[in-house]
Protein backbone atom coordinates (compact mmCIF):
# COMPACT_ATOMS: atom_id res chain seq x y z
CA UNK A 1 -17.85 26.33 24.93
CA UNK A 2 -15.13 25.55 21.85
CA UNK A 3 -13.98 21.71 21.78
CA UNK A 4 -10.28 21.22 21.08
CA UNK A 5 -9.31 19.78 17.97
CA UNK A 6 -7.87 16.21 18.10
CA UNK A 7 -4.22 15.58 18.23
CA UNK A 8 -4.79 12.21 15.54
CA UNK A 9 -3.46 13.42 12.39
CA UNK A 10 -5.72 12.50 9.49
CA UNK A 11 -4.79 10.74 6.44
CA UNK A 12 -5.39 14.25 4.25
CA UNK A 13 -2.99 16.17 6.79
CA UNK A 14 -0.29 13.96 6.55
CA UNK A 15 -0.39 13.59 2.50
CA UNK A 16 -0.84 17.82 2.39
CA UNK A 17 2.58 18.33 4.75
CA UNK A 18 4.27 15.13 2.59
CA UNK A 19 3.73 16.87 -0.89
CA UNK A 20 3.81 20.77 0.48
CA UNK A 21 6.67 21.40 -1.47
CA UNK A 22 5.37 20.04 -4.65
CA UNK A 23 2.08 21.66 -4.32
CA UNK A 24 4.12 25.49 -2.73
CA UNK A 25 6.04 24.50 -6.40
CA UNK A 26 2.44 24.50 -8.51
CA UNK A 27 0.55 26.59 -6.50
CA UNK A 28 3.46 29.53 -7.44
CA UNK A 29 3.78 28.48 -11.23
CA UNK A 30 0.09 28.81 -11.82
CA UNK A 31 -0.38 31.59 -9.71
CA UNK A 32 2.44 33.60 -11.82
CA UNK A 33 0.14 32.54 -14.78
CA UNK A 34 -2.59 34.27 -13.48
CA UNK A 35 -5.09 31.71 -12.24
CA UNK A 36 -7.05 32.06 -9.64
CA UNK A 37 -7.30 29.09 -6.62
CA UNK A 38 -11.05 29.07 -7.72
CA UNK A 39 -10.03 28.88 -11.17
CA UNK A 40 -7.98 25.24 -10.17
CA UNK A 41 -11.26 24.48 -7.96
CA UNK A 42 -13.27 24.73 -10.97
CA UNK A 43 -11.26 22.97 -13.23
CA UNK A 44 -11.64 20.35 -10.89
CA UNK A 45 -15.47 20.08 -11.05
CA UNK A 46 -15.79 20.16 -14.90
CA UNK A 47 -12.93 17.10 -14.79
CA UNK A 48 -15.01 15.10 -12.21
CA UNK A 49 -18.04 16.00 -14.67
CA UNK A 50 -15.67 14.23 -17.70
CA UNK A 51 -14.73 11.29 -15.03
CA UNK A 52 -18.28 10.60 -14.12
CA UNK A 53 -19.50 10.21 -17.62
CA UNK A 54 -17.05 8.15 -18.67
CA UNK A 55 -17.90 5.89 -15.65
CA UNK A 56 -21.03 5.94 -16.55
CA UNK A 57 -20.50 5.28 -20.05
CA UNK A 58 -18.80 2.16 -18.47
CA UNK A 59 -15.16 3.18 -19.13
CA UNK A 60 -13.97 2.91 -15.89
CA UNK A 61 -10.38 2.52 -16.63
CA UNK A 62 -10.47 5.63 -17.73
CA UNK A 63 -12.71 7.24 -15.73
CA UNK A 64 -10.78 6.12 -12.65
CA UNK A 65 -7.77 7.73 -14.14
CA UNK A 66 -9.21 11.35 -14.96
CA UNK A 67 -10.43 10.84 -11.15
CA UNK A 68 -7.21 10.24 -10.10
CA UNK A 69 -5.54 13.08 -11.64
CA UNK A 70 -8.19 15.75 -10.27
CA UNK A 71 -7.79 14.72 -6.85
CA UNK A 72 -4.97 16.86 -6.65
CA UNK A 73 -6.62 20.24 -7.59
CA UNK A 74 -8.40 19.59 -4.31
CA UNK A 75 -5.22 20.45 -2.35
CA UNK A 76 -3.72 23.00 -5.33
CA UNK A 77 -6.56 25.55 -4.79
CA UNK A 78 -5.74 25.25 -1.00
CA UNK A 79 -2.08 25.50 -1.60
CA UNK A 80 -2.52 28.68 -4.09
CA UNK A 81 -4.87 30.72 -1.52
CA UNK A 82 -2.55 30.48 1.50
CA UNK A 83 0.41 31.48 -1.05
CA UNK A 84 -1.56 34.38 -1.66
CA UNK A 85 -1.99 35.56 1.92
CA UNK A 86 -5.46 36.39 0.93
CA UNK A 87 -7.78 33.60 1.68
CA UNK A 88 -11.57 34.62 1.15
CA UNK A 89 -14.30 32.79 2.98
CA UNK A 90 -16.12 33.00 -0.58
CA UNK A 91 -13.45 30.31 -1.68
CA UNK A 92 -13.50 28.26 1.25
CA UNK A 93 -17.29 28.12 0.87
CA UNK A 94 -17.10 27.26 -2.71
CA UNK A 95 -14.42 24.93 -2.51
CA UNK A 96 -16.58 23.06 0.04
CA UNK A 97 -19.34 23.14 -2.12
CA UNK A 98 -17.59 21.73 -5.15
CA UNK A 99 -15.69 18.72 -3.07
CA UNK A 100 -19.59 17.22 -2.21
CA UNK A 101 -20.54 17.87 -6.26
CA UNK A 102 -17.42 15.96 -7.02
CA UNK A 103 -17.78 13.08 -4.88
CA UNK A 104 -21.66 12.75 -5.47
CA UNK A 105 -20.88 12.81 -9.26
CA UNK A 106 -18.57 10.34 -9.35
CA UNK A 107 -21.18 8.00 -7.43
CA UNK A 108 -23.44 9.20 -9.28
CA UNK A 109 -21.82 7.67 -12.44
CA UNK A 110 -21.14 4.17 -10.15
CA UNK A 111 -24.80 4.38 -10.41
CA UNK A 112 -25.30 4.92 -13.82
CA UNK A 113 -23.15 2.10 -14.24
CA UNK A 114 -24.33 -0.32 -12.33
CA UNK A 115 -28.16 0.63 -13.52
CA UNK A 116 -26.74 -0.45 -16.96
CA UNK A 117 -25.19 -3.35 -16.21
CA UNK A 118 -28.43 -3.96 -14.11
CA UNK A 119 -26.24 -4.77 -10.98
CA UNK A 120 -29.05 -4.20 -8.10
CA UNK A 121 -26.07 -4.62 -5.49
CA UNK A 122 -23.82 -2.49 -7.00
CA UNK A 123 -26.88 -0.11 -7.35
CA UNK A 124 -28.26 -0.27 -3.35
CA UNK A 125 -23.79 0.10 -2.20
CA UNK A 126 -23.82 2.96 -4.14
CA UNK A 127 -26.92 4.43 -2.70
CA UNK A 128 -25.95 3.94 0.72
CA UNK A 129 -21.82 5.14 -0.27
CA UNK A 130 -23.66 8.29 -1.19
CA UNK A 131 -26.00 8.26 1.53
CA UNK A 132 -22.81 7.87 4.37
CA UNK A 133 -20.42 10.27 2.70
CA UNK A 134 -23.11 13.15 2.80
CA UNK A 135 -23.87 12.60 6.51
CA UNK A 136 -20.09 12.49 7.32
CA UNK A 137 -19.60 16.17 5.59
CA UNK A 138 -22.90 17.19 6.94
CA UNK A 139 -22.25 15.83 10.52
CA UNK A 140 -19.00 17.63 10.49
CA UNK A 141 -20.44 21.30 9.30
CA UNK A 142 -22.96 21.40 12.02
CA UNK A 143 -20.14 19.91 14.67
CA UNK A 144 -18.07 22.59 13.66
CA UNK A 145 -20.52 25.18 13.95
CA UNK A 146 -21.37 24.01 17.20
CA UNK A 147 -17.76 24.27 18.30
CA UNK A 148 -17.00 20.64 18.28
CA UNK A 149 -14.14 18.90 16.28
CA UNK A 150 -16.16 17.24 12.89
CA UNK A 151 -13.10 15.19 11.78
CA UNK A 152 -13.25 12.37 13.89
CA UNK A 153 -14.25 9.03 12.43
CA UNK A 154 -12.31 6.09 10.13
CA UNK A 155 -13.17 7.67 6.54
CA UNK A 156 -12.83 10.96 5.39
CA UNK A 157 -13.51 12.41 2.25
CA UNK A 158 -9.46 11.73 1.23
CA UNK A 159 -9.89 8.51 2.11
CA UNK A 160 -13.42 7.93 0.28
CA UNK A 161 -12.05 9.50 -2.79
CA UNK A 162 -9.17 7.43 -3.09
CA UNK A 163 -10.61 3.79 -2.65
CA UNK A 164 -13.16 4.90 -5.10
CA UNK A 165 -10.73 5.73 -7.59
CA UNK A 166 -8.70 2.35 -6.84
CA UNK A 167 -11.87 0.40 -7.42
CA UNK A 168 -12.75 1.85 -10.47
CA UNK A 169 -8.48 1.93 -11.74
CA UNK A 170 -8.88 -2.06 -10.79
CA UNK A 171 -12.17 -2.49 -11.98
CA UNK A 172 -13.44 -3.87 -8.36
CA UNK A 173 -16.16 -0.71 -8.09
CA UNK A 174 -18.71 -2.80 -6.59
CA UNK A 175 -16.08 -3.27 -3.80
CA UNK A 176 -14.89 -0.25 -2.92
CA UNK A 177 -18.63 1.20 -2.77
CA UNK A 178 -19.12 -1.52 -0.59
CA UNK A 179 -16.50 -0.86 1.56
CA UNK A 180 -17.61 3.09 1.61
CA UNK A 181 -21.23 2.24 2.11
CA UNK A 182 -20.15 0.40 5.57
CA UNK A 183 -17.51 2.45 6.55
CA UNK A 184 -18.85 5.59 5.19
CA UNK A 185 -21.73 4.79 7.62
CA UNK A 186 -19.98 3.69 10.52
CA UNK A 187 -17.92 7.10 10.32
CA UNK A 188 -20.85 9.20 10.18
CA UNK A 189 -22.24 7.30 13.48
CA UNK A 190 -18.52 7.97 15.09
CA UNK A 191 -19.02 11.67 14.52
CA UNK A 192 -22.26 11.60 16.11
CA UNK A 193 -21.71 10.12 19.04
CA UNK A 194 -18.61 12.19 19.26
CA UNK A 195 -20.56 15.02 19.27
CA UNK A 196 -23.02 13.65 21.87
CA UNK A 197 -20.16 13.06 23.96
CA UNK A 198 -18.95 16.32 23.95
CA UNK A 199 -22.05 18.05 23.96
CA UNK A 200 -22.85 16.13 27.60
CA UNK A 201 -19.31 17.17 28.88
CA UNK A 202 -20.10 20.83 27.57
CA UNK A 203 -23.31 21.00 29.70
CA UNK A 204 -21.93 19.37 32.85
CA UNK A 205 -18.97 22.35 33.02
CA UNK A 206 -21.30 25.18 32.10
């Protein structure tokens, strides 16, 4: 038996409907140059790729900044496929794909980081931000393909992506690791017992 979505609007919802127009405004300018929605998804890996090695490389000024200004390819490519009318499930796949290689690069350069500036807490936070945000996406795709609602929970990927990028633009990236690695956790613990919930309520009306 389908569960029915929850009414709470997420954080990612409510920035897509606030900047629709802007992103209807790129999404037909690029289109009418002939680029593709997984042309913009992409582009938005190999700038995440730049991002992460300049994190690495301990520029995380910068870094944080070429972050910041590929987060909003991640809502372009959607914004370009529904202008087209012609969504594929090829691009919803890959675009799914291609949001967990961004987020686990950018750790992935935290780590790098911190392993250079032999930070062992900044190291272990990192671990476990990367550890939480892959059980949150992973809860949610078997949820979902059980039926159930996956969004539920405190932090999304919208939400994970942006402290990140604020900790590394205000050079407190131990922090905001920290504060993914907890509530990163906690969210992925929210979706399971969610599920649990639901999967109980599912057996008792069968």
């Amino acid at each position: 038996m389908s569960d029915q979505k929850s009414d709470k609007k997420s954080f990612e919802s409510i920035l897509r409907k606030s900047f629709s127009r802007v992103l209807d405004a790129a999404a037909g300018f690029f289109l009418g140059l002939g680029i593709k929605p997984n042309h913009i998804t992409l582009a938005g890996l190999v700038g995440n790729i730049i991002a992460a090695t300049l994190i690495g490389s301990g520029h995380l000024l910068w870094g944080g900044l070429t972050a910041a200004l590929m987060g909003p390819l991640d809502a372009l490519d959607g914004a370009m496929a529904r202008r087209l009318g012609t969504p594929t499930r090829f691009g919803a796949f890959l675009d799914s794909v291609i949001d967990r290689y961004d987020e686990l690069l950018l750790l992935g350069g935290v780590l790098v980081y911190f392993t250079r500036e032999s930070n062992p807490n900044g190291i272990y936070l990192t671990y476990a931000a990367a550890a939480g945000s892959v059980l949150v996406s992973y809860i949610r795709a078997r949820a979902e393909a059980l039926g159930f609602d996956g969004k539920v929970g405190l932090l999304g990927r919208v939400e994970r992506y942006i402290i990140l990028v604020l900790g590394l633009l205000l050079n407190r990236t131990v922090y905001s690791v920290g504060i993914i690695a907890i509530l990163g956790n906690v969210t992925a613990i929210q979706r399971l017992l969610y599920v649990r919930k639901r999967a109980a309520g599912s057996v008792r009306q069968d």
